[in-house]
N, C-alpha and C. Protein backbone atom coordinates (compact mmCIF):
# COMPACT_ATOMS: atom_id res chain seq x y z
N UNK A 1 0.36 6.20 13.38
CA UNK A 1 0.72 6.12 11.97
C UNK A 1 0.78 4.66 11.54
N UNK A 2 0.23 3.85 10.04
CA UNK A 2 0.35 3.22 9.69
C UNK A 2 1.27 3.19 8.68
N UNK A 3 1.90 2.23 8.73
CA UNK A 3 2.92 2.43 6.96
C UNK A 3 2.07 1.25 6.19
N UNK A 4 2.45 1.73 4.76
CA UNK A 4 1.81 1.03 3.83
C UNK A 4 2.90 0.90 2.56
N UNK A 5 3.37 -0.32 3.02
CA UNK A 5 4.55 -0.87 2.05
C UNK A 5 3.41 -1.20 0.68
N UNK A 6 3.68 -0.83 -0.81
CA UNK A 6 3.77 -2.04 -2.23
C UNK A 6 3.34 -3.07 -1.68
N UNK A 7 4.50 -3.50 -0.46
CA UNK A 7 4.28 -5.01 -1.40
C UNK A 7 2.71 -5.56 -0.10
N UNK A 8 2.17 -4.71 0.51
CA UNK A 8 1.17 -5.08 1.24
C UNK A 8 -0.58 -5.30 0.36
N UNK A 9 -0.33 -4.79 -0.54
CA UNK A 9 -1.21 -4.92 -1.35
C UNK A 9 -1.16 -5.53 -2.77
N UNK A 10 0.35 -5.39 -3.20
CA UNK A 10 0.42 -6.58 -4.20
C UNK A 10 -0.26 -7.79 -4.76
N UNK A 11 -0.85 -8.15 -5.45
CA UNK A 11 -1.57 -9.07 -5.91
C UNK A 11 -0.89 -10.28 -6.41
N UNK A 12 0.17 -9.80 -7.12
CA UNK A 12 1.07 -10.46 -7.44
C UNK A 12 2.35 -11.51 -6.44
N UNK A 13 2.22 -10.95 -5.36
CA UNK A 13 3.02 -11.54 -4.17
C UNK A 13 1.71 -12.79 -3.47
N UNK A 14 2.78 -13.18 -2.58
CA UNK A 14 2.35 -14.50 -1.94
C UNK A 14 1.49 -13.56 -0.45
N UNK A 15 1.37 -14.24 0.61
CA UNK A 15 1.03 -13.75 1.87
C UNK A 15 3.12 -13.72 2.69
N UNK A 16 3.59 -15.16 2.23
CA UNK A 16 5.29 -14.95 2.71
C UNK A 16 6.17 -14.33 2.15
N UNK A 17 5.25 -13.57 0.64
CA UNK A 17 6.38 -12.44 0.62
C UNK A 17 5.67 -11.40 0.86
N UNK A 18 4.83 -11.05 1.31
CA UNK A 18 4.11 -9.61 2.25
C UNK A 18 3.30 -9.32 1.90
N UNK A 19 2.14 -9.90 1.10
CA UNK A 19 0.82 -9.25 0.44
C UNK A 19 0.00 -9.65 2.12
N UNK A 20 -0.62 -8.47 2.15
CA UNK A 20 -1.46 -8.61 3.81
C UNK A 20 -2.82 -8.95 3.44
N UNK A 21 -3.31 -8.62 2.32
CA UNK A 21 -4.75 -8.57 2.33
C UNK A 21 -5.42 -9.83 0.75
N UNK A 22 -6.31 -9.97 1.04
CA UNK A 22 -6.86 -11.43 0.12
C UNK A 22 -6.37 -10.67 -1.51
N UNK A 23 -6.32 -11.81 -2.17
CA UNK A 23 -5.86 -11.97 -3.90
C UNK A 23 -7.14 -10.89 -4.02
N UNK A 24 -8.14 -10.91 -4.22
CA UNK A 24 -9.37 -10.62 -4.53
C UNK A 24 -9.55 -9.04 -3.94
N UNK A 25 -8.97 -8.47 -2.91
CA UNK A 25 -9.03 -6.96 -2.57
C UNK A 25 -7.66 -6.65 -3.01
N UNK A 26 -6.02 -7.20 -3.21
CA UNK A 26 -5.30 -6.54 -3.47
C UNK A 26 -5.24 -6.25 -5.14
N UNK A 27 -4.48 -5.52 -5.25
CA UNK A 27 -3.80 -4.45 -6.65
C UNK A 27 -2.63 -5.02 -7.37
N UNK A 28 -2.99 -5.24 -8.95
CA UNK A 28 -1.72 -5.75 -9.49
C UNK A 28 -0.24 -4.55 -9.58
N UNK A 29 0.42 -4.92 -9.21
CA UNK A 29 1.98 -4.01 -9.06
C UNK A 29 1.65 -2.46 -8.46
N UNK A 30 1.18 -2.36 -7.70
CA UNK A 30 0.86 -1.11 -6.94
C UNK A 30 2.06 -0.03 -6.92
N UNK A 31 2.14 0.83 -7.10
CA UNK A 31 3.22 1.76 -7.22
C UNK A 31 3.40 2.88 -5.84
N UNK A 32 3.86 3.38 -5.42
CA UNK A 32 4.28 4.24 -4.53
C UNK A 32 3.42 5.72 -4.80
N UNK A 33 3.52 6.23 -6.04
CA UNK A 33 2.63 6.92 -6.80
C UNK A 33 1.06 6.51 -6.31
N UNK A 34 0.40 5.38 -6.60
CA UNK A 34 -0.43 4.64 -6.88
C UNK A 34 -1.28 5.32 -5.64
N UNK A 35 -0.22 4.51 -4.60
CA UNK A 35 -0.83 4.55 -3.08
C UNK A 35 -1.24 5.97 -2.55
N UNK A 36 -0.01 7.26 -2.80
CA UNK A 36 -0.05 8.13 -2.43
C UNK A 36 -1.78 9.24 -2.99
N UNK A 37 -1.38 8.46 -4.62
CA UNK A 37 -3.18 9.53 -4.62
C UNK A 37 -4.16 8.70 -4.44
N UNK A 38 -4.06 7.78 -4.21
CA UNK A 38 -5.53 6.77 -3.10
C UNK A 38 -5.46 7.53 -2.02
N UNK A 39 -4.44 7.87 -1.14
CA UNK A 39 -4.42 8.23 0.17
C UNK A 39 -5.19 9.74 0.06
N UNK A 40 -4.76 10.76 -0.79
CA UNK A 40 -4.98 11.84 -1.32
C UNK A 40 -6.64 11.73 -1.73
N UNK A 41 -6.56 11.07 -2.31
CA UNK A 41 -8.38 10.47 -2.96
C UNK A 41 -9.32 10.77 -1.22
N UNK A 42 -8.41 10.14 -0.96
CA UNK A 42 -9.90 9.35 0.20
C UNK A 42 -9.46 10.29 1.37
N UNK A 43 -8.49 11.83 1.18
CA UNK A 43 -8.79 12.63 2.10
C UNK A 43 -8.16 12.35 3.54
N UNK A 44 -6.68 11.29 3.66
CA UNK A 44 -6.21 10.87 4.31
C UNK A 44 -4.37 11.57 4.80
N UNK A 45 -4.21 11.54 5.97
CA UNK A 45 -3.10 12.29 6.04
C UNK A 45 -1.70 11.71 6.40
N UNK A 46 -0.86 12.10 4.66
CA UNK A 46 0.04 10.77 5.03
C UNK A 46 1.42 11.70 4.52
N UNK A 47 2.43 10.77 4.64
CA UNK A 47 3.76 11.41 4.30
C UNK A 47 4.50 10.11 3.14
N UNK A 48 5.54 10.42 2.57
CA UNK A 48 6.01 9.20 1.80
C UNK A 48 7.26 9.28 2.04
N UNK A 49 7.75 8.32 2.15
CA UNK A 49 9.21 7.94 2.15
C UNK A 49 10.08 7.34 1.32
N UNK A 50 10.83 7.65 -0.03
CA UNK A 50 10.80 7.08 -1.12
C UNK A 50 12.16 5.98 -1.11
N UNK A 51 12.82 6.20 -0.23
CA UNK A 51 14.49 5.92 -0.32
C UNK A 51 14.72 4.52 0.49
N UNK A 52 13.35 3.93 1.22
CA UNK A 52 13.38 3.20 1.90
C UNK A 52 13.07 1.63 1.47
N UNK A 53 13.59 0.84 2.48
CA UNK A 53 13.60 -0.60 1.27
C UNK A 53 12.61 -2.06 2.16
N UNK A 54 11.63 -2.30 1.67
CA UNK A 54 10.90 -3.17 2.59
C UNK A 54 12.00 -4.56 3.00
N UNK A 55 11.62 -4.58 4.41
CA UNK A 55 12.65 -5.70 5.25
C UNK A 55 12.88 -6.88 4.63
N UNK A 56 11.55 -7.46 3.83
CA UNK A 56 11.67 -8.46 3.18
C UNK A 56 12.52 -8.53 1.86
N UNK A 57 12.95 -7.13 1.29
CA UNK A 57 13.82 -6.96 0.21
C UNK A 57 14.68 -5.71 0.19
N UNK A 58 15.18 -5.79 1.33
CA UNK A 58 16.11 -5.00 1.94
C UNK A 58 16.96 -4.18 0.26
N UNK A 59 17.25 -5.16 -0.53
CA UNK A 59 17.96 -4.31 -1.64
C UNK A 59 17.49 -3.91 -2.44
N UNK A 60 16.05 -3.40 -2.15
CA UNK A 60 15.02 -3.07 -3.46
C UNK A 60 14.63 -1.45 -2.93
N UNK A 61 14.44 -0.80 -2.94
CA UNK A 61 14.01 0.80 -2.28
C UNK A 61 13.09 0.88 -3.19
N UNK A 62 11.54 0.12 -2.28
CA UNK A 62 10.03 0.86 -2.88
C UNK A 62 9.53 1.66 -2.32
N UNK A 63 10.33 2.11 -1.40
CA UNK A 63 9.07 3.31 -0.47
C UNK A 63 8.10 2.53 0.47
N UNK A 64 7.57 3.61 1.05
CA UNK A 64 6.66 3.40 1.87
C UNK A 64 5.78 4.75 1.65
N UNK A 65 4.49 4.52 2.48
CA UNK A 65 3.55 5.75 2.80
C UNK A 65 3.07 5.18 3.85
N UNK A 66 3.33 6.61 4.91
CA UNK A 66 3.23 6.52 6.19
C UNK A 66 1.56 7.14 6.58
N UNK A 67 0.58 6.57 7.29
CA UNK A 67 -0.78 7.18 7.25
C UNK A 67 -1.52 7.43 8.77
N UNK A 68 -2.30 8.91 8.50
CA UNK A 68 -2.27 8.40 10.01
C UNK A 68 -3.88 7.82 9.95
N UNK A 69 -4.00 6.80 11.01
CA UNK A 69 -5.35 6.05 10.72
C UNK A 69 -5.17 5.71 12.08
N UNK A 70 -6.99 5.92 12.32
CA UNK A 70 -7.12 5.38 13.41
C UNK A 70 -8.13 3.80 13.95
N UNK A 71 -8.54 3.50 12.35
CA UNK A 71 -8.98 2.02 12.48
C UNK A 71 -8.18 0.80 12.21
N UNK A 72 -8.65 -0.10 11.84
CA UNK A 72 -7.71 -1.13 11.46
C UNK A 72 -6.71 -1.63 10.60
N UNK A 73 -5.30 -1.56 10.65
CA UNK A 73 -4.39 -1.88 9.59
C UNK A 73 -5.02 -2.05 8.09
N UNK A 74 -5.66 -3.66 8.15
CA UNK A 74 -6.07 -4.20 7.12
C UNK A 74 -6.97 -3.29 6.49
N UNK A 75 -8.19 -2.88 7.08
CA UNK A 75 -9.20 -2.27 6.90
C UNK A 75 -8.46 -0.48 5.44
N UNK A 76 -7.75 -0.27 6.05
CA UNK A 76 -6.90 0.73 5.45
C UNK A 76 -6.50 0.17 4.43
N UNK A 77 -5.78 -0.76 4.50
CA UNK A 77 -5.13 -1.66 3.17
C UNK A 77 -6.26 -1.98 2.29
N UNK A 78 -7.07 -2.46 2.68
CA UNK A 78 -8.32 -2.91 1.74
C UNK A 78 -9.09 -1.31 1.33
N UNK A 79 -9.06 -0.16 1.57
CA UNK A 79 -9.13 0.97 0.97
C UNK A 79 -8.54 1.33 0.31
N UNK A 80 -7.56 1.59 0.49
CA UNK A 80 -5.97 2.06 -0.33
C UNK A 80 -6.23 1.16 -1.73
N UNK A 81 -6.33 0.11 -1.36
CA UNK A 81 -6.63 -1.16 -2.59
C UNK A 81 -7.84 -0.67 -3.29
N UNK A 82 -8.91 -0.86 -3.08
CA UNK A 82 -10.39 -0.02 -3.84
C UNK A 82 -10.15 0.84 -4.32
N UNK A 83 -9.10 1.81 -3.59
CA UNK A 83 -9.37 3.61 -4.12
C UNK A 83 -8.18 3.26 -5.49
N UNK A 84 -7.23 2.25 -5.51
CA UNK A 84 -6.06 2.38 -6.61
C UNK A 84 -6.92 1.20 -7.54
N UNK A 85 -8.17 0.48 -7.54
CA UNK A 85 -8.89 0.01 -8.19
C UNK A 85 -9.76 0.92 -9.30
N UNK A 86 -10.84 1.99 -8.53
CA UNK A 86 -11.41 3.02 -9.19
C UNK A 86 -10.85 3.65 -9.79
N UNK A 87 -9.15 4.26 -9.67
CA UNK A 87 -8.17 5.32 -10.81
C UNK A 87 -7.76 4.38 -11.38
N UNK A 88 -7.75 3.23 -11.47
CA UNK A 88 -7.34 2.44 -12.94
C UNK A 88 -8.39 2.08 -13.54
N UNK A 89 -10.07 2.29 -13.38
CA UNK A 89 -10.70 1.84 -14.45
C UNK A 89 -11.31 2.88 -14.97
């Protein structure tokens, strides 16, 4: 299982506050919503966790979506990112 925090695709964040993947593949303010029907889109099998708060902002509860994948972290992130690119245009 991979988790896929917000703020990993954020566009708006730095790389030291948790954006994993380049300015140019991530998503402005990505939502929890967002992620879940990208994941749904692209036929992927995931669970969400809404109550939970990324480490880096322990007092914020954005969720997560948990995925199961069997290639590369990033590689996933940079999908998730495309697929919440195509439902916003």
């Amino acid at each position: 299982m991979i988790t896929i925090w917000p703020q990993y695709i954020n566009k708006n964040l730095t790389l030291n506050e948790g954006r994993k993947i380049s300015k140019e593949d991530a998503v402005k303010d990505p939502t929890l919503s967002d992620i879940e029907r990208a994941a749904k889109r692209l036929g992927l099998k995931y669970s969400v966790q809404k109550d939970v708060a990324y480490p880096g902002k322990w007092y914020e509860k954005s969720g997560r979506v948990l995925v199961e994948w069997e290639g590369r972290k990033l590689e996933l992130l940079r999908e998730v990112s495309a697929e919440i690119k195509n439902m916003r245009n």
